[in-house]
Each structure stands twice: as C-alpha cells, then as structure tokens.
Protein backbone atom coordinates (compact mmCIF):
# COMPACT_ATOMS: atom_id res chain seq x y z
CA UNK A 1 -30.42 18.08 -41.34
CA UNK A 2 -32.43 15.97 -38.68
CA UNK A 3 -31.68 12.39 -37.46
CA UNK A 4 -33.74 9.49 -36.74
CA UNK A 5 -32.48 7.17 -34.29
CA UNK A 6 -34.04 4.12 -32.93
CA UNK A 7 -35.90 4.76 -30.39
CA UNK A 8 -35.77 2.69 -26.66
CA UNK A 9 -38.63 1.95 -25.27
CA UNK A 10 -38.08 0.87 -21.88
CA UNK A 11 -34.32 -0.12 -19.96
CA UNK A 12 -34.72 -3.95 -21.26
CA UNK A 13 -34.80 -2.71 -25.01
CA UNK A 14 -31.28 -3.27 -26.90
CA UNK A 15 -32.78 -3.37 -30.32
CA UNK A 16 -35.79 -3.26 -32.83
CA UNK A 17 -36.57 -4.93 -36.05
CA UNK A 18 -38.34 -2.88 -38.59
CA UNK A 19 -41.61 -4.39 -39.37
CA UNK A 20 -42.69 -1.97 -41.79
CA UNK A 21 -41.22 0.62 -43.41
CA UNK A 22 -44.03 3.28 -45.05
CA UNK A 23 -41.34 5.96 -46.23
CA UNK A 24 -38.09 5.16 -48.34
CA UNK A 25 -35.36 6.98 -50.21
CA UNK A 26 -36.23 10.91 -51.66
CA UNK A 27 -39.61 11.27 -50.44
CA UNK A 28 -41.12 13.83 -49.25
CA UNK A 29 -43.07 13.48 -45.78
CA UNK A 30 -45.63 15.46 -44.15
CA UNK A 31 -46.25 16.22 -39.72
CA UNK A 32 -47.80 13.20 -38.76
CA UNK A 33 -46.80 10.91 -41.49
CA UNK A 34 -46.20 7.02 -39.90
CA UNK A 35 -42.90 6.45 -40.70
CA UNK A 36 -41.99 2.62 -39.60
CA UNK A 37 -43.85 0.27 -37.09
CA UNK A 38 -40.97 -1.49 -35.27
CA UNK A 39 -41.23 -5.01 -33.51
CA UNK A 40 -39.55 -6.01 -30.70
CA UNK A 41 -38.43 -8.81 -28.40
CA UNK A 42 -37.75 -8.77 -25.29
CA UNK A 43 -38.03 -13.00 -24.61
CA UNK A 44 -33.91 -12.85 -22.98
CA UNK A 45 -34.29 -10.28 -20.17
CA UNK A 46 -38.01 -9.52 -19.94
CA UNK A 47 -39.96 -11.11 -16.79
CA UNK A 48 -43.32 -13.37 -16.76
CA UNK A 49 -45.00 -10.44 -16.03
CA UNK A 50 -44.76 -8.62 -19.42
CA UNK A 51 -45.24 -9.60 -22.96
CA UNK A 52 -41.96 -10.44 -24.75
CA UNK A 53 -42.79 -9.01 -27.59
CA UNK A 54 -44.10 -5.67 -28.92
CA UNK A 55 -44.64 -3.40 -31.47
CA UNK A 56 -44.71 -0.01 -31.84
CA UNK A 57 -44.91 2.90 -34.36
CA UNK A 58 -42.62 6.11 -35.20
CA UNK A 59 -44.91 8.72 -37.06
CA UNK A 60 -43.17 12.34 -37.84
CA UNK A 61 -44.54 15.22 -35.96
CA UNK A 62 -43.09 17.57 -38.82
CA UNK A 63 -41.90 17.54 -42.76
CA UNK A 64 -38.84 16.74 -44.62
CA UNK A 65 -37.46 14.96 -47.21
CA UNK A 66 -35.90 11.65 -46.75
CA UNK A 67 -32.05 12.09 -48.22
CA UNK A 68 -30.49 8.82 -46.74
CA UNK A 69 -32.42 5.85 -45.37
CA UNK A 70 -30.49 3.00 -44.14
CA UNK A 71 -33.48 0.89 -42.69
CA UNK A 72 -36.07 -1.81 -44.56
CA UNK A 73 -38.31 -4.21 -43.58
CA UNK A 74 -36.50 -6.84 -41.72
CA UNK A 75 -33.26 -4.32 -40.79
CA UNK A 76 -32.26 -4.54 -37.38
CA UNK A 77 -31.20 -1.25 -34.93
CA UNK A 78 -29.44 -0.90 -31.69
CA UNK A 79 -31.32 1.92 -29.68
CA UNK A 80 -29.63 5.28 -30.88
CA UNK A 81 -28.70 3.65 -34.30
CA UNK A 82 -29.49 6.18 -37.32
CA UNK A 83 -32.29 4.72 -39.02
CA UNK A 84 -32.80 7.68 -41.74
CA UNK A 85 -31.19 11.43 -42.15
CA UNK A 86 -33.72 13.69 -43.32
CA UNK A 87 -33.64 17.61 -44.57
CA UNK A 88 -35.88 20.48 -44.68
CA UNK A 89 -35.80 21.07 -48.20
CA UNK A 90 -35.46 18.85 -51.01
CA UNK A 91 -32.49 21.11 -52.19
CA UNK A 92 -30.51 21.25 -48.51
CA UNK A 93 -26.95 20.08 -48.93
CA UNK A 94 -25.84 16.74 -46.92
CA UNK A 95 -21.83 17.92 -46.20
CA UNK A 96 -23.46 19.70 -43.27
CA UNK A 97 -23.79 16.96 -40.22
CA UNK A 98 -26.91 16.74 -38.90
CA UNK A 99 -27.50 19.08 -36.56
CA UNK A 100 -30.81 17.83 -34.48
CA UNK A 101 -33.39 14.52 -33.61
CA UNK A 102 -36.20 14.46 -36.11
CA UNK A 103 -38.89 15.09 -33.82
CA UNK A 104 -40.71 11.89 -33.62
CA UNK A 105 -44.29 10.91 -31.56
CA UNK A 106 -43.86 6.83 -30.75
CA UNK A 107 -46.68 4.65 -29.49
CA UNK A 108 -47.03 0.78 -28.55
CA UNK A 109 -49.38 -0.48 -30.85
CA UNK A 110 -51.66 -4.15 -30.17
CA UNK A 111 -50.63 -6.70 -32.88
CA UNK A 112 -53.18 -9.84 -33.18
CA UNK A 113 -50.92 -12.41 -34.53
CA UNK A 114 -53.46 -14.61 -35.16
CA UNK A 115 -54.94 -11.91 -37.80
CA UNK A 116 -51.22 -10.70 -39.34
C-alpha cells in the first residue's frame, strides 16, 4: 500500500486546501495522472516579498488504485496529513499498513484569479 501525504512546500507552509480533486474513491490511476491542485495561504507568516497565496499540483509518477480517499474539494491538510491510501492492485488487501510514500512529482502552478 502507498500513502499520500500533503505535501510542504516551503518552511512557512502549515496547511493546504484542496482546490480540486481529479481522482476519488476506487479508481484506477495511471504514471502521470494529476491527482489534486492544492491552494494555499500563506497571508499570517509570509513577508511583502512573496505572494501569499499559491497553488500547486500533485500528479502521480506511477499507477494504483485509489482504496481510501479522505480529501475533496474544499478539505483542509496539515503537511504530512494522509490525503489518500492507494494499492497496486485493485485486489491488494488494506489490513496490511502502508508500507511507502506514493511517489508524487509537485509543481507551483500560476492561477489568474481574475479568469477562475
């Protein structure tokens, strides 16, 4: 079984809000599937100097099946929080723990809010 866990970007991140989710509850994904685009903000602690708020995206970087998925649009995370436990095979048992990360690629991406 793999793990997804929120992701920090940066020492001033405590949290992200899923923005979108593209992947939900038994289905299958492939290597380079975009799993969620998370938003957040960082208006407390961050300085003038950066933009409080950003988004980024998690996209898989290998397959599985989606066999518990605790996050939806609008869900809050703390960094490390398990966002969704995936398996191998649609047929792998879950009374095993999950043994390893879900290897994940992440990337800021530009959001135009005056376009949505």
């Amino acid at each position: 079984m793999m793990t997804l866990r929120m992701p920090a970007m940066g020492p001033l991140m405590t949290e992200g809000q899923v923005h979108k989710a593209y992947v939900g509850l038994g289905q299958h994904f492939s290597a380079k599937t975009r799993l969620f685009d998370v938003r957040v903000d960082l208006s407390a602690g961050a300085s003038d100097h950066c933009p409080p708020v950003f988004h980024f995206v998690i996209v898989a970087l290998e397959p599985g099946w989606i066999r518990e998925c605790n996050a939806s649009v609008g869900d809050f995370f703390d960094v490390a929080q398990t966002m969704l436990v995936a398996t191998t095979t649609a047929e792998e048992a879950l009374s095993t723990p999950s043994d390893r990360d879900l290897r994940v690629a992440i990337a800021a991406i530009h959001v135009d809010l005056l376009f949505g």
